[in-house]
Protein backbone atom coordinates (compact mmCIF):
# COMPACT_ATOMS: atom_id res chain seq x y z
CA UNK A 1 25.86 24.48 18.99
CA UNK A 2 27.59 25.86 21.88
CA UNK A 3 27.42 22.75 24.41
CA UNK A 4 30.82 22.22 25.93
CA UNK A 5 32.63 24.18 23.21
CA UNK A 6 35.24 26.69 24.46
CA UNK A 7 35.33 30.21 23.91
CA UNK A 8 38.14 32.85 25.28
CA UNK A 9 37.00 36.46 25.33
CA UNK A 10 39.11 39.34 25.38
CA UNK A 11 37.52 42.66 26.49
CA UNK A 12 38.95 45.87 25.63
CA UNK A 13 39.02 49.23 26.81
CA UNK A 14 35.63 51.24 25.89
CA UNK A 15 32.46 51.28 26.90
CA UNK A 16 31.07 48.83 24.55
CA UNK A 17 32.62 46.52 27.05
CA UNK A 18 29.16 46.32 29.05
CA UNK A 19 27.56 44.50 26.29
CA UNK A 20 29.99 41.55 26.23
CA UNK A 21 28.62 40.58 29.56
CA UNK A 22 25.34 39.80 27.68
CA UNK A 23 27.55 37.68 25.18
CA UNK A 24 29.87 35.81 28.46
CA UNK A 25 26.15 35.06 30.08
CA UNK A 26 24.56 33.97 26.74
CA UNK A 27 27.73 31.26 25.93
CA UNK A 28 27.46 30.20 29.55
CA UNK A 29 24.04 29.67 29.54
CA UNK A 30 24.51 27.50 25.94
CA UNK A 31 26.86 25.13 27.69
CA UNK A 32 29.91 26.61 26.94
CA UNK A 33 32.79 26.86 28.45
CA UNK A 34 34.28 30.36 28.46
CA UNK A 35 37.59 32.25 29.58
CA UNK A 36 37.58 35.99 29.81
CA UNK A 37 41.26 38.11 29.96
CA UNK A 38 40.79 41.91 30.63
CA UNK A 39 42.92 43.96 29.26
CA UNK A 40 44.01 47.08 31.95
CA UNK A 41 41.99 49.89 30.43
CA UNK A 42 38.79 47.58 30.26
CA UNK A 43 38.81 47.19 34.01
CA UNK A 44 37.81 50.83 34.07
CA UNK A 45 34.77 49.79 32.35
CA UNK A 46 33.91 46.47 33.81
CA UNK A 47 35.51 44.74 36.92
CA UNK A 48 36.88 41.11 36.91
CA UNK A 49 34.38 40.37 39.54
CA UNK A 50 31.36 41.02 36.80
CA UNK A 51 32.76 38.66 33.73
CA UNK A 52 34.13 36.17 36.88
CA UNK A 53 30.52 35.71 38.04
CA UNK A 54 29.16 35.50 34.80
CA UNK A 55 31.34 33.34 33.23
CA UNK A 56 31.92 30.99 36.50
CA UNK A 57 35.97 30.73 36.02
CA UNK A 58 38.10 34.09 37.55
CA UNK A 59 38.63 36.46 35.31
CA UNK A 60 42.57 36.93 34.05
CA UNK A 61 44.39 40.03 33.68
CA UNK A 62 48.35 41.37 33.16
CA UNK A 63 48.70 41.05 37.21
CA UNK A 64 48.24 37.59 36.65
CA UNK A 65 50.49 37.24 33.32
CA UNK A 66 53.21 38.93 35.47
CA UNK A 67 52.72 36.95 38.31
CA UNK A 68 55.63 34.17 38.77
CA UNK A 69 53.79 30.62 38.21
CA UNK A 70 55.09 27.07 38.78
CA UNK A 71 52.44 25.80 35.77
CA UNK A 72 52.72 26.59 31.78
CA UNK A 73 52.88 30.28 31.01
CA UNK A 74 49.28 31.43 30.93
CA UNK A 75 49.36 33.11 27.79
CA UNK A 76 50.90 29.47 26.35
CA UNK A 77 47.52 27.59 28.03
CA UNK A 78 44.81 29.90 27.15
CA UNK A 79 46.08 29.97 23.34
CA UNK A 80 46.10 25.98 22.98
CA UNK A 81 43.13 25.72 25.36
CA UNK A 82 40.84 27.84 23.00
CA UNK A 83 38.34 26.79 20.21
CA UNK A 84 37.11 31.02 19.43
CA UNK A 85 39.04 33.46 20.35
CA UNK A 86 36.79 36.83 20.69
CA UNK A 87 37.94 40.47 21.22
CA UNK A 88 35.64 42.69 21.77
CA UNK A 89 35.44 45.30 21.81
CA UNK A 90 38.42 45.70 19.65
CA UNK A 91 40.21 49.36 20.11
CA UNK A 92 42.29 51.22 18.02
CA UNK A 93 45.16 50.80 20.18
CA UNK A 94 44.52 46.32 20.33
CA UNK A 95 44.34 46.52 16.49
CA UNK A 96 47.50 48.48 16.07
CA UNK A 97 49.33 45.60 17.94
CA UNK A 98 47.79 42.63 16.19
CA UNK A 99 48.17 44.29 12.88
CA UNK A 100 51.88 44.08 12.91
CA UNK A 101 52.31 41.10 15.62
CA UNK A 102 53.17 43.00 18.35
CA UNK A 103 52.49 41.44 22.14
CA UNK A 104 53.40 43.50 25.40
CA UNK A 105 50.15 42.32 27.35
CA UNK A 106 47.97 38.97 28.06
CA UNK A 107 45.72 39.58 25.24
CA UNK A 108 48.05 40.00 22.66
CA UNK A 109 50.31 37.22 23.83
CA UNK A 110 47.71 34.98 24.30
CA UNK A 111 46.70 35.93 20.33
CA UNK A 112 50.36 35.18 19.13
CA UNK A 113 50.34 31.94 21.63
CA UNK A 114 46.80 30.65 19.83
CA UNK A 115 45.86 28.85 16.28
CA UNK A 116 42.20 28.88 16.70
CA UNK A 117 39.98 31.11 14.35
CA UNK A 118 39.45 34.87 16.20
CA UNK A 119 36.49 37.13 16.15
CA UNK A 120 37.24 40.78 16.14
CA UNK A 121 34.55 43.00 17.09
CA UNK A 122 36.24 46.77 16.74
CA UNK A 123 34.72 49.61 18.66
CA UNK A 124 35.73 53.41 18.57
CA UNK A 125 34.78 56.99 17.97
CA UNK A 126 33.88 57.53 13.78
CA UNK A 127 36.71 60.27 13.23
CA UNK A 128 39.63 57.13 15.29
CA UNK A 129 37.60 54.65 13.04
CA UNK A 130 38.07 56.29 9.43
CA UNK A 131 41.72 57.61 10.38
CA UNK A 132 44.16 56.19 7.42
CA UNK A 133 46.56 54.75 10.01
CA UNK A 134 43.39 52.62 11.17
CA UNK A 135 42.06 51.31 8.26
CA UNK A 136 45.41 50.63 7.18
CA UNK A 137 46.02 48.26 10.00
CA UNK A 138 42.44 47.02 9.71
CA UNK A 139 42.87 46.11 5.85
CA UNK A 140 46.20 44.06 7.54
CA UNK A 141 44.41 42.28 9.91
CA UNK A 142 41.75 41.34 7.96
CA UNK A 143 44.07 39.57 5.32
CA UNK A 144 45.04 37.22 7.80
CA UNK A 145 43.13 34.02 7.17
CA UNK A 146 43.01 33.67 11.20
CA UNK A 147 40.75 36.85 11.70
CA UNK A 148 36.74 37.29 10.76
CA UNK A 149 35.43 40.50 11.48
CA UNK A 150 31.53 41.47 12.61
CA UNK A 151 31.00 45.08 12.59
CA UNK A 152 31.03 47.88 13.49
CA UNK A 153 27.81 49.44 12.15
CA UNK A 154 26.42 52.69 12.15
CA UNK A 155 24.67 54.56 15.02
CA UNK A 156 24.71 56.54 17.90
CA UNK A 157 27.95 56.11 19.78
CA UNK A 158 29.36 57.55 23.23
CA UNK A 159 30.50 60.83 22.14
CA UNK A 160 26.91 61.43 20.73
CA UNK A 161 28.13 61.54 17.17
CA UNK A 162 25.94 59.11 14.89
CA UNK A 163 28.62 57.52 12.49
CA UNK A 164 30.55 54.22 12.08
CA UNK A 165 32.08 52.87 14.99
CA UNK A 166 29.40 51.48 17.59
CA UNK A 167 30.01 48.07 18.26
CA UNK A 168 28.01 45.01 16.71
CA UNK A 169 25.22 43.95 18.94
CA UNK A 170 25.98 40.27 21.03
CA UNK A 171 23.03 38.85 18.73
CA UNK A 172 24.99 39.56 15.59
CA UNK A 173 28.19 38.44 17.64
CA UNK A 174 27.13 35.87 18.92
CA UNK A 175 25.62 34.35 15.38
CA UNK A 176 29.07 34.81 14.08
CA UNK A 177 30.75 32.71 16.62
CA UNK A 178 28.45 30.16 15.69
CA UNK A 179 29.04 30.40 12.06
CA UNK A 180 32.68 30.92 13.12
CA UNK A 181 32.48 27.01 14.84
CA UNK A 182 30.90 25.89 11.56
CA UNK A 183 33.01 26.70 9.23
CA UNK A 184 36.44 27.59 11.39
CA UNK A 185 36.67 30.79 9.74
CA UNK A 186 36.82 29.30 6.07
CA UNK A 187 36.09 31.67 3.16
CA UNK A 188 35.10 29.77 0.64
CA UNK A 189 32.54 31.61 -1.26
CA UNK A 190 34.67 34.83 -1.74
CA UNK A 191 34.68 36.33 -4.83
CA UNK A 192 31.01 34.95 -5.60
CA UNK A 193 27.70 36.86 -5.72
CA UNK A 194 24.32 34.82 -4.30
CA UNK A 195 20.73 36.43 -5.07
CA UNK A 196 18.42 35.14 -2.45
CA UNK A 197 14.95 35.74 -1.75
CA UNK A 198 13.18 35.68 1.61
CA UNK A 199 10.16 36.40 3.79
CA UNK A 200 6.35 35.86 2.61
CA UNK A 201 4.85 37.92 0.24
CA UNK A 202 1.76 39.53 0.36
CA UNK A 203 -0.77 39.65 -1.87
CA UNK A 204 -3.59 42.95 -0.91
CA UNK A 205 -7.21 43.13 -1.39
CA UNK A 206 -7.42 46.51 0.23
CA UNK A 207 -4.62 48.44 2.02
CA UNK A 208 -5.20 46.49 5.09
CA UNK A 209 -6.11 42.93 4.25
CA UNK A 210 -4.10 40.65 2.23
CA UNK A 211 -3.65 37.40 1.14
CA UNK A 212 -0.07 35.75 3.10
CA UNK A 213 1.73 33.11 4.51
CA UNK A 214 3.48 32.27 8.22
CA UNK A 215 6.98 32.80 6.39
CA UNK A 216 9.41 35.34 8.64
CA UNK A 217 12.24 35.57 6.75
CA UNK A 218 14.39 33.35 8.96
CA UNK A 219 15.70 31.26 6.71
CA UNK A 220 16.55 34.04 4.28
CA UNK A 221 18.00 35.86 6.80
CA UNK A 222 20.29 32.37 8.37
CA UNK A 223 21.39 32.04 4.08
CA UNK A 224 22.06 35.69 3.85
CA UNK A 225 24.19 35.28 6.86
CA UNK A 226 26.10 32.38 6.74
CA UNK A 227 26.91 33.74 2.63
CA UNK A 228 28.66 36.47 4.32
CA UNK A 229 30.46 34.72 7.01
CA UNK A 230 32.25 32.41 4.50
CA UNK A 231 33.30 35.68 1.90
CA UNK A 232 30.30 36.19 -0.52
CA UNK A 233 28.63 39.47 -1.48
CA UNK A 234 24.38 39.13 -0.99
CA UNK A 235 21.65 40.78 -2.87
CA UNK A 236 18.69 39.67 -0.61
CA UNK A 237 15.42 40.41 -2.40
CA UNK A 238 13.33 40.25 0.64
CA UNK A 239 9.25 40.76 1.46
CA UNK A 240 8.53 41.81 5.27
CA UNK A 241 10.99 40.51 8.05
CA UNK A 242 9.92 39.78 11.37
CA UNK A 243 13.93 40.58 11.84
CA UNK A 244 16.17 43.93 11.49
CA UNK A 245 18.92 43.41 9.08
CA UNK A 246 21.26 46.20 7.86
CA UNK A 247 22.94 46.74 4.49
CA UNK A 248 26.86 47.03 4.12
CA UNK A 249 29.21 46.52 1.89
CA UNK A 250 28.74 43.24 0.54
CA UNK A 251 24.84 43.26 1.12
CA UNK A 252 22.40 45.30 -0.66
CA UNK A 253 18.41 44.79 0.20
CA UNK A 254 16.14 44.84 -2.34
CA UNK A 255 12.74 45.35 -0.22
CA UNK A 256 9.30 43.79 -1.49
CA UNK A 257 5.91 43.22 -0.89
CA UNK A 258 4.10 41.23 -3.37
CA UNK A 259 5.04 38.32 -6.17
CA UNK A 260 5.03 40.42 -8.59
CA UNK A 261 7.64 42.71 -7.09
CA UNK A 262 9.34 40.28 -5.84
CA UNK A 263 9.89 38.90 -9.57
CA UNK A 264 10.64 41.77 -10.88
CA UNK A 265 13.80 42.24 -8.21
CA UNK A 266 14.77 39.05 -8.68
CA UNK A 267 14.87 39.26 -12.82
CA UNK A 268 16.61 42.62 -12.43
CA UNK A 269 19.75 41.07 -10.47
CA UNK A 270 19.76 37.70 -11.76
CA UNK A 271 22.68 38.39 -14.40
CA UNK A 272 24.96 39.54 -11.66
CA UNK A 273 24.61 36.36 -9.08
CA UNK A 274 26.19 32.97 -9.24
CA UNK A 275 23.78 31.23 -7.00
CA UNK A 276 19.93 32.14 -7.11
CA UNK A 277 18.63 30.68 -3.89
CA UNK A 278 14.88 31.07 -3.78
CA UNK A 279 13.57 30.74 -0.39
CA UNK A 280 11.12 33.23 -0.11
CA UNK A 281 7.54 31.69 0.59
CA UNK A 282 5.72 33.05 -2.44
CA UNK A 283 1.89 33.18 -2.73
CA UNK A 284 0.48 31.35 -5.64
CA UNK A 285 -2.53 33.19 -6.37
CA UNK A 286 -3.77 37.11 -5.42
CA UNK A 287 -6.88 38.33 -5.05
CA UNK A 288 -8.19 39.39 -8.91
CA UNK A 289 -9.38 43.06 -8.49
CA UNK A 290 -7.81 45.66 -5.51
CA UNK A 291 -9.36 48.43 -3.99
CA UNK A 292 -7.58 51.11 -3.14
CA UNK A 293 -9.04 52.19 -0.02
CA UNK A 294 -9.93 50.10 3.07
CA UNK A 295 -13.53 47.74 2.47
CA UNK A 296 -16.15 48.56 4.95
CA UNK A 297 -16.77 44.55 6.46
CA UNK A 298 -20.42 44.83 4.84
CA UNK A 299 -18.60 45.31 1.31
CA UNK A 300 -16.60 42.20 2.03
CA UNK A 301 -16.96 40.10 -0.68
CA UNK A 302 -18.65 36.71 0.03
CA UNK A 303 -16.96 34.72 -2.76
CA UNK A 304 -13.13 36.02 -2.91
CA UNK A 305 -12.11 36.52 -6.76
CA UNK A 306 -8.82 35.02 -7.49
CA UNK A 307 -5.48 34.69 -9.85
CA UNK A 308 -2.37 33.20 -10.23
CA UNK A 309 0.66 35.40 -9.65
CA UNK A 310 4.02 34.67 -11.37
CA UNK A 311 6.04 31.24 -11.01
CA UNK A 312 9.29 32.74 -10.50
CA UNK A 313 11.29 29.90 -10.15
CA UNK A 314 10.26 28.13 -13.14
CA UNK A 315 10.82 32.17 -14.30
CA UNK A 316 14.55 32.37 -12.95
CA UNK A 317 15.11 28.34 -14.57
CA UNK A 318 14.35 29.65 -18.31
CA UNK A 319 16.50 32.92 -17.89
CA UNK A 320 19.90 31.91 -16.04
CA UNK A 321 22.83 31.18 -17.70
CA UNK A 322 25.25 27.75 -17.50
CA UNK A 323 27.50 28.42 -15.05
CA UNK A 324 24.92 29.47 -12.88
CA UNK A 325 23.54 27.31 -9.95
CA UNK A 326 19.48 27.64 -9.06
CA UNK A 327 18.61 26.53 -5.79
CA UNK A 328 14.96 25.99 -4.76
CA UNK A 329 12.90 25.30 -1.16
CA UNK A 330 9.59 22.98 -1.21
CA UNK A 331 7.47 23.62 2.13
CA UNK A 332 5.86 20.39 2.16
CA UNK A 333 3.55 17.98 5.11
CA UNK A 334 3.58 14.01 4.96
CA UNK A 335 6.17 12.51 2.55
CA UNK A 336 8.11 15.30 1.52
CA UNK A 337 10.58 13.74 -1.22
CA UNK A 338 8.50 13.13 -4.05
CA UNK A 339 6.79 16.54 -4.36
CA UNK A 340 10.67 17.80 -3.95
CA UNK A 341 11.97 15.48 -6.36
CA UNK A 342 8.83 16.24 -9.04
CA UNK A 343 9.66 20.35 -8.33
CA UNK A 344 13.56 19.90 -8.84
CA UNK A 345 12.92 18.18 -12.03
CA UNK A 346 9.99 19.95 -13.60
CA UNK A 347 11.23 23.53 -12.77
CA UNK A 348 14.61 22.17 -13.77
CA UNK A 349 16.58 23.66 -10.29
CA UNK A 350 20.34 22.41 -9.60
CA UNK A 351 19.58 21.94 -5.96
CA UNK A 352 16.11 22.29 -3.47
CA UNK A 353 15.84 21.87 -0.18
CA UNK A 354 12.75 19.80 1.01
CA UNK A 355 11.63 20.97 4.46
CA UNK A 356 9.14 19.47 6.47
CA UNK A 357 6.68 22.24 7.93
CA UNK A 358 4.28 19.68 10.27
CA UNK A 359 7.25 18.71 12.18
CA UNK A 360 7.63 20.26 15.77
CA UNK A 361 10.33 23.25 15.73
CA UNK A 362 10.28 22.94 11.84
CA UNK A 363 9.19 25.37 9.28
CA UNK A 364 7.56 28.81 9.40
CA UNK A 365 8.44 31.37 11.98
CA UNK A 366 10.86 28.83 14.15
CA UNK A 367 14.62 29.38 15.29
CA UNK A 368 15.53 25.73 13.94
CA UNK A 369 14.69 23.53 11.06
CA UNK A 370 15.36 20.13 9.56
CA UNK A 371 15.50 19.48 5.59
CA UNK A 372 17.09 16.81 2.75
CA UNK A 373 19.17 18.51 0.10
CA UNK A 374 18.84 16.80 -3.21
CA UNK A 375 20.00 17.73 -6.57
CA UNK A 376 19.94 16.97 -9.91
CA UNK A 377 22.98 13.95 -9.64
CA UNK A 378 20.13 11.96 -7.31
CA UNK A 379 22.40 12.82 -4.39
CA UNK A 380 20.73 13.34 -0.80
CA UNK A 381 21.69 14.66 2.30
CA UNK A 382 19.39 14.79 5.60
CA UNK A 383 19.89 17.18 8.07
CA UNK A 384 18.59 16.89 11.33
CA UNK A 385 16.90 19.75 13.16
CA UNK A 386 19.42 22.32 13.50
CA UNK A 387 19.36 25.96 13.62
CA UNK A 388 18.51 27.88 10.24
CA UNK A 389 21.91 29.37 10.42
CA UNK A 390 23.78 25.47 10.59
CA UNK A 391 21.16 24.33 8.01
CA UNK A 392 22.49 27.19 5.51
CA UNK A 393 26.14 26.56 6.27
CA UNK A 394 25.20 22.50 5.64
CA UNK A 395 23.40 23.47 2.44
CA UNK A 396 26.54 25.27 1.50
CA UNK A 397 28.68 22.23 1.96
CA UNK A 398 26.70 20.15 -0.19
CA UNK A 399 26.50 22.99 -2.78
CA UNK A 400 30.47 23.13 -3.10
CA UNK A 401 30.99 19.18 -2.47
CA UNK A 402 28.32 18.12 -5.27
């Protein structure tokens, strides 16, 4: 996704600048091409050496925009040379200037001097985060089409205080960029809600022993995501994640364990979604009696004791409403059309994805995947394997274009 795409990265002043240089090494490694300007106060943080030798290309600063050139103005070639602009970590005093268009330095020249989407990843102390002049230039900012945000989230920060402010981590960062080269910064499911389930549930015979599935909650978690990057709100009604994920302000987590739980969460919120995407792996059966208290292995029983647990999909299918849209996933081996096709009709979905789980980097547990969209019009889409976070944006595109 990153391969010879070019990102400019503007550091600010604050000592979340150390964990861009995990973000510069990370693009560079991807094949990317990347550009780093420093603003003054973030070289008492970080040196130009440090983002230099990560990044491979000297690092620019104001000595340089000041300096007398015989070329284009720099400012006027990093802008149009750009395809992600990201500042991080955005301070109090960088948002100020953007807010109202105000340029006295490289960084904010080069911002006015650009088109290309921008990534703003703020950083401060909780008290400079909530002050009214702040959020009232960060409620600016971010109604300028140009600008996605990521972060910040809650935690310990510098001063010791635990509070908003602390700076997204590069893996959240660095998803967003992605996203950010999917969609260029398009919102076009604001205003909607999406109800998704992910992860594999569990189904117990004892408290220690249960009946599950490989499912991580990766693709879940890639849907959840890329919902958010293009505007939506998320109710994620989720079993265990192999992954951390953190509610905010347009996500709420609705934590599971078992089918039954999981159907009951998913009933519960359905009349507030538009989309219902269900791509939880859900057990089909459970083990008929539980026992409260952990089986010596001698009690085990030789001949397990089964029964079905609830189809919630066909469930969701017989309770939403018309202008809601119910989107289905069929884990399948060998030929994996027909059983989708039979599943899309018979549990009368608007959309499933069929995903091949005996294909190498496909499936369960895996950073990429590879599916075919189809829906109830008999169109098709392949996608080729991808990562789970393109695959969602893809499977939003032929959502919105059906």
């Amino acid at each position: 996704m990153f391969k010879q795409r070019r990102f400019l990265v503007g550091i600010g002043g604050g000592i979340a600048a150390y964990k861009v240089c995990a973000i510069i090494s990370q693009l560079f490694q991807s094949g990317a091409e990347v550009r780093v300007i420093l603003t003054e106060s973030a070289q008492k943080f970080i040196t130009p050496l440090s983002v230099s030798t990560l990044s491979r290309h000297p690092a620019h600063t104001d000595q340089d925009f000041w300096q007398p050139t015989h070329s284009r103005p720099l400012h006027i070639e990093l802008g149009e040379w750009a395809d992600i602009f990201l500042i991080a970590p955005l301070t109090a005093q960088t948002l100020g200037k953007l807010a109202y268009g105000l340029a006295d330095n490289l960084l904010t020249n080069t911002v006015l001097a650009s088109r290309c989407p921008i990534l703003l990843a703020p950083a401060m102390n909780t008290e400079m985060w909530e002050q009214v002049s702040v959020q009232r230039n960060w409620q600016l900012i971010t109604q300028d089409p140009r600008y996605t945000s990521v972060g910040p989230s809650v935690g310990l920060l510098a001063c010791d205080r635990v509070g908003r402010g602390r700076m997204a981590e590069p893996e959240a960062i660095l998803s967003t960029l992605e996203s950010l080269l999917l969609t260029q910064g398009k919102q076009d499911l604001v205003g909607k809600k999406l109800l998704i389930s992910a992860g594999g549930t569990r189904e117990y015979l004892d408290p220690v022993r249960f009946i599950g599935n490989p499912s991580t909650g990766k693709m879940g978690l890639a849907l959840t995501q890329a919902a958010l990057d293009r505007g939506a709100s998320v109710i994620l009604v989720h079993a265990p994640l192999t992954e951390k994920i953190t509610p905010s302000e347009r996500l709420q987590l609705i934590p599971i364990i078992n089918a039954e739980q999981m159907e009951k969460g998913m009933i519960n919120h359905l009349s507030e979604a538009d989309w219902i995407i269900m791509a939880a792996a859900v057990a089909d059966v459970k083990p008929a009696h539980y026992v409260s208290y952990k089986l010596p292995k001698k009690e085990l029983p030789s001949h397990l004791e089964l029964q079905s647990v609830p189809d919630i999909v066909a469930n969701l299918s017989q309770l939403k409403q018309p202008h809601q849209l119910l989107i289905g996933f069929a884990a399948q081996t060998g030929d994996i059309i027909p059983p989708a096709l039979d599943k899309l009709h018979r549990k009368n979905l608007d959309f499933i994805v069929a995903n091949p789980i005996d294909q190498p980097n496909s499936g369960f547990g895996t950073d990429t995947n590879e599916a075919v969209f189809l829906n109830q019009q008999g169109q098709t889409k392949a996608i080729a394997s991808c990562s789970k976070l393109a695959l969602a944006h893809h499977l939003y595109n032929f959502i919105l274009q059906s």
